[in-house]
C-alpha atoms as a PDB file:
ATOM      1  CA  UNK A   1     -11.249 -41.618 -14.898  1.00  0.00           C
ATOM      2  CA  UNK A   2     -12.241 -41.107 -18.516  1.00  0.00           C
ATOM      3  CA  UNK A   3     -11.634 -37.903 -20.160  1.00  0.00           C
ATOM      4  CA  UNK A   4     -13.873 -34.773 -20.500  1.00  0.00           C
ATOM      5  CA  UNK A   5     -12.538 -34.513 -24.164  1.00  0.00           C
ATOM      6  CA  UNK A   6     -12.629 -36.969 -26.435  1.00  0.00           C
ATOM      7  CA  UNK A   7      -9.776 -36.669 -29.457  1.00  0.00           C
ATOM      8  CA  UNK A   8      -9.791 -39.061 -32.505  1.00  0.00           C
ATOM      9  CA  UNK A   9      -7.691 -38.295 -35.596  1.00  0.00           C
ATOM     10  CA  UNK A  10      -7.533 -40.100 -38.545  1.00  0.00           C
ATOM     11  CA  UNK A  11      -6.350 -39.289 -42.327  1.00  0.00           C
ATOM     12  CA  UNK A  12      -6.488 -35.300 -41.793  1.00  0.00           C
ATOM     13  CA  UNK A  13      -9.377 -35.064 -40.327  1.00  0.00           C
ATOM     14  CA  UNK A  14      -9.669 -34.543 -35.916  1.00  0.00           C
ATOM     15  CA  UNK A  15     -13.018 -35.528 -34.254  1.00  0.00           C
ATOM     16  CA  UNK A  16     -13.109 -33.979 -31.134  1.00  0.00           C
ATOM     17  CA  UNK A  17     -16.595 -34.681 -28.720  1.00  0.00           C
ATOM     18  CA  UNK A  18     -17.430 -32.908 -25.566  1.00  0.00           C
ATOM     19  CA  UNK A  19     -17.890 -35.866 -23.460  1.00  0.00           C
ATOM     20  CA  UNK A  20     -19.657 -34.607 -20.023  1.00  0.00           C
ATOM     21  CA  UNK A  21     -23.767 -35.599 -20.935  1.00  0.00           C
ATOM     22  CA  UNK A  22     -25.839 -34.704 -20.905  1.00  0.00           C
ATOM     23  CA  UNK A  23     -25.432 -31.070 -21.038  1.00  0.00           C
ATOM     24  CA  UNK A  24     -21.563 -31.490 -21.596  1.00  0.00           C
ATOM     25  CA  UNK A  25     -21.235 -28.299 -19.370  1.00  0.00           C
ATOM     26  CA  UNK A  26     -17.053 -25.951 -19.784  1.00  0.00           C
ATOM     27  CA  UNK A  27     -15.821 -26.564 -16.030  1.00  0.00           C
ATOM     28  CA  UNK A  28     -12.576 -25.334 -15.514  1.00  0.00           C
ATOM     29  CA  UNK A  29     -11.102 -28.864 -15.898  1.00  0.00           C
ATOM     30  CA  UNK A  30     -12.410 -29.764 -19.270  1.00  0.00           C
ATOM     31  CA  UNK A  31     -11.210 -26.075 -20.561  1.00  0.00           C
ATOM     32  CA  UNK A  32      -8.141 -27.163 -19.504  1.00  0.00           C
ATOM     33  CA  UNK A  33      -8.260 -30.032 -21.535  1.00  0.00           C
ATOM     34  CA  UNK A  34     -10.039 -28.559 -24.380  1.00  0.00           C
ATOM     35  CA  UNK A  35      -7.421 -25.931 -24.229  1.00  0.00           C
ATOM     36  CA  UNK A  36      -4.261 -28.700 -24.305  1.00  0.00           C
ATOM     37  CA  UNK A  37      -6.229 -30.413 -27.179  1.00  0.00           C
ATOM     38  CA  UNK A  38      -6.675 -27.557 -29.528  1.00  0.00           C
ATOM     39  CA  UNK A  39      -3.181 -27.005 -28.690  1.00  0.00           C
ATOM     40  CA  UNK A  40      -1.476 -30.707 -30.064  1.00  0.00           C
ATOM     41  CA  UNK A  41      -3.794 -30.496 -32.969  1.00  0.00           C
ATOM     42  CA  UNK A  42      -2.434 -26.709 -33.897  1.00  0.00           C
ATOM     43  CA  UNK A  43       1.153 -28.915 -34.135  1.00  0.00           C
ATOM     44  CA  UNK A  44      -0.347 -31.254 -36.906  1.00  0.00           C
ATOM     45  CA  UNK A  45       0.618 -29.790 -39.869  1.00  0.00           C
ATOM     46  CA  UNK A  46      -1.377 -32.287 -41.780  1.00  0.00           C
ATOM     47  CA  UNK A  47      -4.697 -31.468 -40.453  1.00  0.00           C
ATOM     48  CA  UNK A  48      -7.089 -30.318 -42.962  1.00  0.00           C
ATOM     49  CA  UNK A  49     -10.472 -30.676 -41.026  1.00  0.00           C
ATOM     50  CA  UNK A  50     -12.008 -30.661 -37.551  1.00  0.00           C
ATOM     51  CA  UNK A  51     -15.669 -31.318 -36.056  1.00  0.00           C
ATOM     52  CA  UNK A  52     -16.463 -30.597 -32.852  1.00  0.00           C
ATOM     53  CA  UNK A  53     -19.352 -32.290 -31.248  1.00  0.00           C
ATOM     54  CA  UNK A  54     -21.101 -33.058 -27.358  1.00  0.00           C
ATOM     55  CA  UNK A  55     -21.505 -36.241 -26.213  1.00  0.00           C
ATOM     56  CA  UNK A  56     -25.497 -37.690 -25.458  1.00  0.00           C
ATOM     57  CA  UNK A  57     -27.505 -35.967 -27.803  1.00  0.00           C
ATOM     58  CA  UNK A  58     -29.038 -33.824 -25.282  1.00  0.00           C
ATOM     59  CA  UNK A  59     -26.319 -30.708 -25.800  1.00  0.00           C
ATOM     60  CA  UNK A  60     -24.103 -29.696 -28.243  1.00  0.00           C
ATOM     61  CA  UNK A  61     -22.798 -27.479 -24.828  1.00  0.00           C
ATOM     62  CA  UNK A  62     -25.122 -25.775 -22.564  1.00  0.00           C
ATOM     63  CA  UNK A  63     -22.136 -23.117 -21.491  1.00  0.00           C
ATOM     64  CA  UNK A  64     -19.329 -22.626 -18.956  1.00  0.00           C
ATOM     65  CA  UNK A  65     -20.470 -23.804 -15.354  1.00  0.00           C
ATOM     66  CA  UNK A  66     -22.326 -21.512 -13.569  1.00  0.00           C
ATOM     67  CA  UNK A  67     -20.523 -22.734 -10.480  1.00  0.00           C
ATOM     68  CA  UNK A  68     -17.092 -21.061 -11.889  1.00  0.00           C
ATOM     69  CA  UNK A  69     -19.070 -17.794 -12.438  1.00  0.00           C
ATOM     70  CA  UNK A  70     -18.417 -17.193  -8.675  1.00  0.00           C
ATOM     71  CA  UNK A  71     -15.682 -13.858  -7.719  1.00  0.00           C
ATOM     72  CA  UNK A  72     -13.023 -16.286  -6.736  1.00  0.00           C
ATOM     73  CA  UNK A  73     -13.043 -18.121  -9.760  1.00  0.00           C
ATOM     74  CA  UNK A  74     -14.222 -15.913 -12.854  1.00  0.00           C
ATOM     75  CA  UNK A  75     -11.338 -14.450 -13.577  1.00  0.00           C
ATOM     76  CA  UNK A  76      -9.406 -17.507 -14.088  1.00  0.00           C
ATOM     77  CA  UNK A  77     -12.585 -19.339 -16.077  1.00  0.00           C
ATOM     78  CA  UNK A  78     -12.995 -16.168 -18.302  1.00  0.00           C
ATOM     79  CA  UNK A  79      -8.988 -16.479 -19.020  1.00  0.00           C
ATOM     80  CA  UNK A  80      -9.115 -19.917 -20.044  1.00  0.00           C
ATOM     81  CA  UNK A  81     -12.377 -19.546 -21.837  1.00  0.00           C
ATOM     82  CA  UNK A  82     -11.467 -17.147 -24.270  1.00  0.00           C
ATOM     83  CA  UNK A  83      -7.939 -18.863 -24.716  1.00  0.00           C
ATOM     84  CA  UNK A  84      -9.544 -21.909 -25.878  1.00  0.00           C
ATOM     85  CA  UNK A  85     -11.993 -20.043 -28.254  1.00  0.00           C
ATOM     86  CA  UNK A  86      -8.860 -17.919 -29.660  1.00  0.00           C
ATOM     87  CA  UNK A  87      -7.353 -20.804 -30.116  1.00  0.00           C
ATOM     88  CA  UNK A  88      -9.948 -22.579 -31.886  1.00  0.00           C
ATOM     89  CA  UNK A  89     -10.802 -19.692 -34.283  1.00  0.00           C
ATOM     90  CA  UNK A  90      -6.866 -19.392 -35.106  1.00  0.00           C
ATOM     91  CA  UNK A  91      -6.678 -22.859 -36.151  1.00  0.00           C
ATOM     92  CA  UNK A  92      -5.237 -23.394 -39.744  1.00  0.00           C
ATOM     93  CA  UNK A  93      -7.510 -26.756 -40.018  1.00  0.00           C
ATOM     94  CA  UNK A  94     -11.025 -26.041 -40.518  1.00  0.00           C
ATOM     95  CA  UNK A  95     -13.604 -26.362 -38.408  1.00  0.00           C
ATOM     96  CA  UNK A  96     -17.408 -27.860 -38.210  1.00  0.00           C
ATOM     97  CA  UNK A  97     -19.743 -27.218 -34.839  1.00  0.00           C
ATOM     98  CA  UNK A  98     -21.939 -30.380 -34.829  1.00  0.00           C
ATOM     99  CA  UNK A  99     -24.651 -29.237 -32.594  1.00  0.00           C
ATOM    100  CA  UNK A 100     -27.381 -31.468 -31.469  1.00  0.00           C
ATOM    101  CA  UNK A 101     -29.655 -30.177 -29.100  1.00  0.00           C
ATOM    102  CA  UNK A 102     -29.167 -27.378 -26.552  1.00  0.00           C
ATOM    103  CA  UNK A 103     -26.554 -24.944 -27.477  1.00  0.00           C
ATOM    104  CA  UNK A 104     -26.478 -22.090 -24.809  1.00  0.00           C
ATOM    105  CA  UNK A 105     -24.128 -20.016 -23.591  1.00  0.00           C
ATOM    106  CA  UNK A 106     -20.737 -20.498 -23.864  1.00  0.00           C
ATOM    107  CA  UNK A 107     -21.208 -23.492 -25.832  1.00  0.00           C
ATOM    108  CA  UNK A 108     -23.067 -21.547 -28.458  1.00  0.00           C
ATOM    109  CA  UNK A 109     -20.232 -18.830 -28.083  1.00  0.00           C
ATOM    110  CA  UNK A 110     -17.747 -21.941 -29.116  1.00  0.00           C
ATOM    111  CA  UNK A 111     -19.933 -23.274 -31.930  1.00  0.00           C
ATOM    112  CA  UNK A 112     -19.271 -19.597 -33.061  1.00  0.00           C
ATOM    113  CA  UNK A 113     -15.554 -19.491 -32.795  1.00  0.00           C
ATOM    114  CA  UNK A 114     -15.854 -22.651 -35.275  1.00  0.00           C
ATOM    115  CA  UNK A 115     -15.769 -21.878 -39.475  1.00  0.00           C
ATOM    116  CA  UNK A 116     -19.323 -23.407 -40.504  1.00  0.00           C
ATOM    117  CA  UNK A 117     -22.138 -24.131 -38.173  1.00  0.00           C
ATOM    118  CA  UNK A 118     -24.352 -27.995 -38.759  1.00  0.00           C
ATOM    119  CA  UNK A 119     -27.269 -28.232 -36.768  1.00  0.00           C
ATOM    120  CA  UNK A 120     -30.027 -30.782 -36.201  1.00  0.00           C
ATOM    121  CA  UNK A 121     -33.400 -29.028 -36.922  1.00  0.00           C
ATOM    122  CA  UNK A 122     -34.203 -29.583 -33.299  1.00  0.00           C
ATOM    123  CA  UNK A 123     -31.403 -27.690 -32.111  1.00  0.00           C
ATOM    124  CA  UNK A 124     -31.770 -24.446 -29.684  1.00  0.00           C
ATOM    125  CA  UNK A 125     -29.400 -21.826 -29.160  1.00  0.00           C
ATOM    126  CA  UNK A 126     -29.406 -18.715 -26.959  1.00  0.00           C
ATOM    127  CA  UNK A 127     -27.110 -16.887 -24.617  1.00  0.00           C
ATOM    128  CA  UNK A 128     -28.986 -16.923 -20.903  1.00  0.00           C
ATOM    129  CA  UNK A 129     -26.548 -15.145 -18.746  1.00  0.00           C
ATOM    130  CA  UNK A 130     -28.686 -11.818 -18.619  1.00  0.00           C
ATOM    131  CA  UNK A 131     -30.639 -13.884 -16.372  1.00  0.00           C
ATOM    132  CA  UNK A 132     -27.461 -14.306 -14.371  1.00  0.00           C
ATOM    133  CA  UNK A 133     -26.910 -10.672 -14.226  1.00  0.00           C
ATOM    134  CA  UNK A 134     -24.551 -10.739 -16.725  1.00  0.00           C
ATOM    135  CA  UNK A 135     -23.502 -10.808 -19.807  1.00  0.00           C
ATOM    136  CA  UNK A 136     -21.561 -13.146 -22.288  1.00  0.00           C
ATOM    137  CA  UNK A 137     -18.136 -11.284 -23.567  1.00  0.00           C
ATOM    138  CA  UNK A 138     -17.100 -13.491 -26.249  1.00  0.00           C
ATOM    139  CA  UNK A 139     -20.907 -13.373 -27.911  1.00  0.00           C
ATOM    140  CA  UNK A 140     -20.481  -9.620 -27.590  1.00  0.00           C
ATOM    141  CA  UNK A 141     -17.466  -9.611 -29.781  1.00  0.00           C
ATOM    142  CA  UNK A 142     -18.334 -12.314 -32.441  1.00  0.00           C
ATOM    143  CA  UNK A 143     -22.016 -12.330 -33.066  1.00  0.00           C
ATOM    144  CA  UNK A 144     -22.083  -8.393 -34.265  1.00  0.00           C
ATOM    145  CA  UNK A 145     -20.468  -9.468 -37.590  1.00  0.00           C
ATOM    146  CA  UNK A 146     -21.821 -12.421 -38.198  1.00  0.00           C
ATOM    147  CA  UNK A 147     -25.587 -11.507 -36.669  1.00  0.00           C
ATOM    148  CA  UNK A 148     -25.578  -7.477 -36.941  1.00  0.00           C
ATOM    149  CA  UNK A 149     -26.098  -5.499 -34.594  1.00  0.00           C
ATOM    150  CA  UNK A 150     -29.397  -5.326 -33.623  1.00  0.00           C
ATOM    151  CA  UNK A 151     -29.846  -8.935 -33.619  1.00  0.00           C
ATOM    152  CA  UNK A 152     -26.967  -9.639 -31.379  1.00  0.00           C
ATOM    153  CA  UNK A 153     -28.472  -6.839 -28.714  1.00  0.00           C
ATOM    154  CA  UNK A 154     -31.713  -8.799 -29.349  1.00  0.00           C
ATOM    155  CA  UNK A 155     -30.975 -12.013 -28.552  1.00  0.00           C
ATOM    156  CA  UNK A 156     -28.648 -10.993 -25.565  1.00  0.00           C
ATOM    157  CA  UNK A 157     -30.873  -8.464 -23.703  1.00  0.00           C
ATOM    158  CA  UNK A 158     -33.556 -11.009 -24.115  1.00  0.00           C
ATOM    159  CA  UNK A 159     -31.956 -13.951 -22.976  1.00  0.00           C
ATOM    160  CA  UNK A 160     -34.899 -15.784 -25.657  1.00  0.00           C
ATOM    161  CA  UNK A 161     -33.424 -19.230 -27.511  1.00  0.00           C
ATOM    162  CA  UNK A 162     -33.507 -19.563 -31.291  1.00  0.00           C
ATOM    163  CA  UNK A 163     -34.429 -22.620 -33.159  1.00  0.00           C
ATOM    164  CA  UNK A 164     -32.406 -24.507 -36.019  1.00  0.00           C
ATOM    165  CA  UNK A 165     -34.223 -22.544 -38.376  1.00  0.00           C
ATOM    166  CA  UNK A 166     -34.219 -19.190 -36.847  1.00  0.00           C
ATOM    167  CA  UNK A 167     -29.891 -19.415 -36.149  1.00  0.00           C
ATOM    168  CA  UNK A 168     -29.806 -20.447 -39.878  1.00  0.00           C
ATOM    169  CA  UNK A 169     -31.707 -17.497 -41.230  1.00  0.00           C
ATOM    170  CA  UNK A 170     -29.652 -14.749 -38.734  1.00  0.00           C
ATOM    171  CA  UNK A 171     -26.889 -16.367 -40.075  1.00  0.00           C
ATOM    172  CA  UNK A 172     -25.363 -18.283 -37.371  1.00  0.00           C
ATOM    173  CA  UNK A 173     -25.848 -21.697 -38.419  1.00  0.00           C
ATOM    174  CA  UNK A 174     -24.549 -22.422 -41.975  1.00  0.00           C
ATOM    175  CA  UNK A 175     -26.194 -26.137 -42.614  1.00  0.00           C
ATOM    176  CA  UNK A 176     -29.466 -27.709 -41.489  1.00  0.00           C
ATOM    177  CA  UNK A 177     -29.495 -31.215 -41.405  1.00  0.00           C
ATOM    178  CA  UNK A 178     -32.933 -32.120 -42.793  1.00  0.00           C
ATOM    179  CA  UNK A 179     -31.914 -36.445 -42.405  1.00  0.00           C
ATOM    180  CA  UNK A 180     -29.670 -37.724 -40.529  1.00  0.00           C
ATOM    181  CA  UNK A 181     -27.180 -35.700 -38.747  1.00  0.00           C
ATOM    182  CA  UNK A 182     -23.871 -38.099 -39.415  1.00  0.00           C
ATOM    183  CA  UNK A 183     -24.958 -38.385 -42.696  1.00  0.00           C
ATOM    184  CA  UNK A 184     -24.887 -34.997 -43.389  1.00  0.00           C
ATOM    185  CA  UNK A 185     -21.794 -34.253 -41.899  1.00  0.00           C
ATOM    186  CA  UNK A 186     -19.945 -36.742 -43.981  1.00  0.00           C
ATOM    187  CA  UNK A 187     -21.181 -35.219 -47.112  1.00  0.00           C
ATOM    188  CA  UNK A 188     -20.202 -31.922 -45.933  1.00  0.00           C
ATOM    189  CA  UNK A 189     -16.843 -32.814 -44.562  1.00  0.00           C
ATOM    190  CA  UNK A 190     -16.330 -35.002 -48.140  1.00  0.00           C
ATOM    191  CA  UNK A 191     -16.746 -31.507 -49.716  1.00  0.00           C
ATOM    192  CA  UNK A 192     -13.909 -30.157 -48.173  1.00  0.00           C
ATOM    193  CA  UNK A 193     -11.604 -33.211 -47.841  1.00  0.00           C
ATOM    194  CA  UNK A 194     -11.470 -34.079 -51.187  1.00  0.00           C
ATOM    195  CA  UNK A 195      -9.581 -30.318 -52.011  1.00  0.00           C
ATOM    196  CA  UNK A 196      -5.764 -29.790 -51.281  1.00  0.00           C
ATOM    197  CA  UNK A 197      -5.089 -29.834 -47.417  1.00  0.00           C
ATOM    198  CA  UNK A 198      -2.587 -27.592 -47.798  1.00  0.00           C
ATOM    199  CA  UNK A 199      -4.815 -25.158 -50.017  1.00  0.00           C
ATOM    200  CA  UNK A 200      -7.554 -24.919 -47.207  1.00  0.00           C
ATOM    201  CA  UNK A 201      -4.777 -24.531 -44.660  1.00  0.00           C
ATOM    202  CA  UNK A 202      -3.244 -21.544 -46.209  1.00  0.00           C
ATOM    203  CA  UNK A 203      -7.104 -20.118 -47.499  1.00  0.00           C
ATOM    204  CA  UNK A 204      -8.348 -20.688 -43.605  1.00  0.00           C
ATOM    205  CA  UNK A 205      -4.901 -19.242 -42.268  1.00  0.00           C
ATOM    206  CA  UNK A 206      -5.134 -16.121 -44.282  1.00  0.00           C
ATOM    207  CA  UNK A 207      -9.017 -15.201 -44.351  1.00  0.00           C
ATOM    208  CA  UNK A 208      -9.013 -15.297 -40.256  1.00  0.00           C
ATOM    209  CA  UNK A 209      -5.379 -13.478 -40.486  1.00  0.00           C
ATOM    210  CA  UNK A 210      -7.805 -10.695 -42.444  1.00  0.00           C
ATOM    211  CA  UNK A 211      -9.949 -10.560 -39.074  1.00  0.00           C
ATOM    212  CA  UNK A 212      -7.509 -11.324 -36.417  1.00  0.00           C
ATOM    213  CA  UNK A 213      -6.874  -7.960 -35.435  1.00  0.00           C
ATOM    214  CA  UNK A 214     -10.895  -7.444 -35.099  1.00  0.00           C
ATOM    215  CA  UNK A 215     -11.052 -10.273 -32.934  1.00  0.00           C
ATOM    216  CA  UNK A 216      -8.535 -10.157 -30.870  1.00  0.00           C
ATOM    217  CA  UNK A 217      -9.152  -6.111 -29.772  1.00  0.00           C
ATOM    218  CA  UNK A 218     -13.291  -6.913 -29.592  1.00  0.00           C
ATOM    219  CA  UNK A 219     -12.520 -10.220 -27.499  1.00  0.00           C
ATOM    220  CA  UNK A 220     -10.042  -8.034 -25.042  1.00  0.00           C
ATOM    221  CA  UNK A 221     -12.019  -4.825 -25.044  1.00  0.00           C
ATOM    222  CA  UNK A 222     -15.404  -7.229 -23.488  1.00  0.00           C
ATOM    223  CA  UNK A 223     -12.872  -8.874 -21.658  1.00  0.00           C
ATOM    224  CA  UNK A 224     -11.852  -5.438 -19.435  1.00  0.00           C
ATOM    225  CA  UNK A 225     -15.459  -4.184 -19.112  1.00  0.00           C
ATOM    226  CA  UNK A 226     -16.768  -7.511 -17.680  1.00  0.00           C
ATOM    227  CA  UNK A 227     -13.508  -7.822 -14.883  1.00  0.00           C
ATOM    228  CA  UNK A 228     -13.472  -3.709 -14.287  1.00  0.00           C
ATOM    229  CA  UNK A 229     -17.330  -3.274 -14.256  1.00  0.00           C
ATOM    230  CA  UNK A 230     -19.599  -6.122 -14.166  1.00  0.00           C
ATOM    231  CA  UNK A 231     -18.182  -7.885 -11.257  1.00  0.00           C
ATOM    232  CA  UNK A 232     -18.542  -4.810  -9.056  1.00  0.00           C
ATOM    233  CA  UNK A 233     -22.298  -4.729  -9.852  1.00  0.00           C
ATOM    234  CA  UNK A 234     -24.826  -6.202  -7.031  1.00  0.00           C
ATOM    235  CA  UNK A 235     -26.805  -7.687  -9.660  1.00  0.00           C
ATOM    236  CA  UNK A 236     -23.818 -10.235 -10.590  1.00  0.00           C
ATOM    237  CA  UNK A 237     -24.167 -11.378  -6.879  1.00  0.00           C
ATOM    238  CA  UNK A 238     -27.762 -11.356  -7.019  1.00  0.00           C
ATOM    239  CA  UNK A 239     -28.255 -13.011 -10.519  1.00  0.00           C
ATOM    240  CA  UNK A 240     -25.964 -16.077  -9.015  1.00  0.00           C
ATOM    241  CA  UNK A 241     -27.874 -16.460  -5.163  1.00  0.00           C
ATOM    242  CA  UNK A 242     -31.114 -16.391  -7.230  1.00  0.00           C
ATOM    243  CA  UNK A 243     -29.934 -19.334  -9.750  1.00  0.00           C
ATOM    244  CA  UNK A 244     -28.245 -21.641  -6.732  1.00  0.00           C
ATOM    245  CA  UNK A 245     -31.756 -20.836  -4.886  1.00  0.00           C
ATOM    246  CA  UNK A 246     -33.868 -21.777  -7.858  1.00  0.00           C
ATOM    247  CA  UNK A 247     -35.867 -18.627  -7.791  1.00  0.00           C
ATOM    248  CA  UNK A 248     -36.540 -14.998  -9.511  1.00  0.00           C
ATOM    249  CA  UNK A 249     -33.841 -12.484  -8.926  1.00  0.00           C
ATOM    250  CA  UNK A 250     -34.698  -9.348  -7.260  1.00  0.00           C
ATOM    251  CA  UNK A 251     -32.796  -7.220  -9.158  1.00  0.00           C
ATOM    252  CA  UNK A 252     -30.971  -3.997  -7.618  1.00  0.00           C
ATOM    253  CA  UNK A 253     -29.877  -2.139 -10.515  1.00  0.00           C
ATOM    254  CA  UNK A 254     -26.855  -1.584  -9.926  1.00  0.00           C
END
């Protein structure tokens, strides 16, 4: 059985690729192993730089399966969810999202948990769960600060999908790649490789140590409202029936 997570290191630098095409959807077992990943690289104290990347072309991510959205499972998915986007934000290497194609949901909360932001100029990226009858915790927490405030309600009350070019002017995406993606990548990771490892280490460790506190209370304070009140609302129930029936949800309000 090959592995949902692909991990390649070499000379300071991790490559780690989503590899679940063509959507590269977070089920509870790749968290797991995204999770154990992000934890052995956190151990290499030589690691100055990692990219982060989905498999196919298709999908940077399209988000966390809808299938572990369910009451019995949500909890636990949630949980592990966040843990792996704590722990990616909290690493001392730094970190590039590669996205290519669809990056929705969860996936584009992860590309967010990552330093800088590289998208093809055919990349979209939205957060659909309001269509779910829900809402997206993590994106709730991150995306006022680096978005504002208005934006963030914006794009999740509409559910609507930014292009490249849109994410890159709100601020979300930090580099367009206008050729080749690969290409592009290697100049920008060159830009940072060729400084002191243990420089960027200690600059990375102590600007998120600055924000950690943010973070961390934002991340848990979504966290409670989305376990205590979200999952006793019909809609939730509703919003999941209508997307395993393909149809419209007929929304209760409340």
């Amino acid at each position: 059985m090959s592995s949902a997570v692909g991990v390649a290191v070499e000379e300071r630098l991790a490559a780690v690729t989503l590899n679940r095409p063509p959507l590269n959807i977070l089920d509870l077992p790749t968290l797991g192993e995204l999770e154990n990943a992000l934890d052995e690289l956190a151990l290499d104290s030589s690691l100055q730089l990692l990219t982060l990347r989905g498999a196919g072309g298709k999908a940077f991510c399209a988000g966390v399966a809808v299938e572990d959205h369910t009451r019995d499972r949500i909890a636990e998915s949630l949980r592990l969810f966040h843990e792996v986007l704590r722990k990616l934000a909290a690493l001392p290497a730094i970190s590039i999202a590669v996205v290519e194609g669809h990056c929705l949901g969860g996936g584009m909360e992860l590309a967010a948990a990552c330093d800088f932001v590289l998208s093809a100029p055919g990349s979209r990226f939205g957060q659909p769960e309001i269509g779910l009858g829900c809402f997206p915790p993590a994106a709730v927490a991150l995306y006022p600060e680096r978005l504002g405030y208005s934006k963030t309600l914006e794009l999740l009350v509409t559910g609507e999908t930014l292009g490249a070019r849109e994410a890159h002017a709100a601020g979300f995406v930090t580099w367009i790649a206008d050729f080749d993606l690969d290409a592009v990548l290697e100049r920008h990771t060159a830009k940072i490789m060729e400084k002191s490892a243990a420089v960027t280490r200690a600059l990375k460790r102590t600007m998120y140590e600055g924000r950690r506190r943010l973070f961390e209370d934002e991340l848990a304070r979504t966290e409670i409202t989305y376990l205590d009140e979200l999952l006793n609302t019909e809609d939730l129930d509703e919003g999941l029936a209508a997307f395993f029936e393909k149809r419209r949800p007929e929304w209760k309000h409340r």
